[in-house]
Protein backbone atom coordinates (compact mmCIF):
# COMPACT_ATOMS: atom_id res chain seq x y z
CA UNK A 1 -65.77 -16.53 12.27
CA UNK A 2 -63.98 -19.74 13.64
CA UNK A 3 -61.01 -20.96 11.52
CA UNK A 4 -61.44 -24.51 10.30
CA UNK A 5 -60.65 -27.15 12.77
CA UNK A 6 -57.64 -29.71 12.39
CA UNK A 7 -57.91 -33.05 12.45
CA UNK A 8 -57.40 -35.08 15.03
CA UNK A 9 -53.94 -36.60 15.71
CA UNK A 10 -53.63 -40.49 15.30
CA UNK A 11 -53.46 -42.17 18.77
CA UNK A 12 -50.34 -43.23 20.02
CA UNK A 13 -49.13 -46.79 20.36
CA UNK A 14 -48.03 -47.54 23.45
CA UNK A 15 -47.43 -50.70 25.37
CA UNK A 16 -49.84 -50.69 28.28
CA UNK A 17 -48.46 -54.18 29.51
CA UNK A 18 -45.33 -52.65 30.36
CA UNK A 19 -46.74 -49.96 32.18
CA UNK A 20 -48.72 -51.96 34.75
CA UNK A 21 -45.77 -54.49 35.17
CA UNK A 22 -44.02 -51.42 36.58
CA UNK A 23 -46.80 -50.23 38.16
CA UNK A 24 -47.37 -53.98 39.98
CA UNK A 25 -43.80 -54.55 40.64
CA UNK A 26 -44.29 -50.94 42.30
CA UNK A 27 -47.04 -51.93 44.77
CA UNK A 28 -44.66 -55.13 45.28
CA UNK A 29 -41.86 -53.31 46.30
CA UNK A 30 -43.50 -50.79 48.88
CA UNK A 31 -45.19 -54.01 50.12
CA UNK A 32 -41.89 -55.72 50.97
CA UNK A 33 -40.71 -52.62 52.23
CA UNK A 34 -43.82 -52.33 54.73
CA UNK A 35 -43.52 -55.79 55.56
CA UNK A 36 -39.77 -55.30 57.19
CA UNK A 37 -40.83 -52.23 58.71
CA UNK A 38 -44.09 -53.74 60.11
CA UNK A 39 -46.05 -50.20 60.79
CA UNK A 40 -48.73 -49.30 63.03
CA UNK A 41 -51.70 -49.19 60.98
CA UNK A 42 -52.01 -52.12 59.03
CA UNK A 43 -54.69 -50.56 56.54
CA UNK A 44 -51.11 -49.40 54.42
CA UNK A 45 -49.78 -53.14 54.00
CA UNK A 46 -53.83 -54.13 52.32
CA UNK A 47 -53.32 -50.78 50.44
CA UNK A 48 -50.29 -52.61 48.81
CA UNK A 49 -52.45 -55.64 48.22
CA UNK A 50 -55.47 -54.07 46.40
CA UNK A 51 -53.10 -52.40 44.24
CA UNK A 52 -51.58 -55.54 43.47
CA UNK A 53 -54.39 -57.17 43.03
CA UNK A 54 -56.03 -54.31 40.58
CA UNK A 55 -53.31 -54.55 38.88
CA UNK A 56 -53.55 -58.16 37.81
CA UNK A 57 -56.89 -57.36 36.79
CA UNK A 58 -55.52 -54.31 34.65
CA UNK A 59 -53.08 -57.06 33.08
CA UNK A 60 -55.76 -59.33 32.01
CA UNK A 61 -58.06 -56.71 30.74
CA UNK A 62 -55.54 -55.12 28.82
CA UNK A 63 -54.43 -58.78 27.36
CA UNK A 64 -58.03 -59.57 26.49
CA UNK A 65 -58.35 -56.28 24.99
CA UNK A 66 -55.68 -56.67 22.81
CA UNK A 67 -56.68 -60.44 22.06
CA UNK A 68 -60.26 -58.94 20.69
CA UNK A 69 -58.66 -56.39 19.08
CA UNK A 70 -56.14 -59.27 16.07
C-alpha cells in the first residue's frame, strides 16, 4: 500500500526578466568578443545574433505574459 501523497509545493516567484537580460547581455558580449577576434567560420558570429534576437522575443513574451496575467 502507497502512503498518501503530499501536496504539491507552491511555485516559486522568480523574475524571468532578469534572467534573459543576463542571458541577452550574454550573447552580446561573446558577440563583441567574436567581432574583435573576427574567426574563420562566420556561422559563430549569426549564432550570437539568433540568440540575441530569441532573446528579445523571450523579453516580450515574458512581458506580455505577465501583462495578461494583472
Amino acid at each position: 500500500m502507497k502512503p498518501p501523497r503530499k501536496p504539491d509545493p507552491e511555485p516559486l516567484q522568480t523574475n524571468d526578466s532578469a534572467t534573459i537580460l543576463v542571458g541577452i547581455g550574454l550573447w552580446v558580449a561573446a558577440l563583441l568578443a567574436l567581432l574583435v577576434i573576427r574567426p574563420a567560420q562566420s556561422w559563430w558570429i549569426w549564432t550570437c545574433v539568433a540568440g540575441i534576437g530569441l532573446g528579445c522575443f523571450g523579453l516580450t513574451y515574458v512581458y506580455r505574459r505577465n501583462q495578461r496575467q494583472k
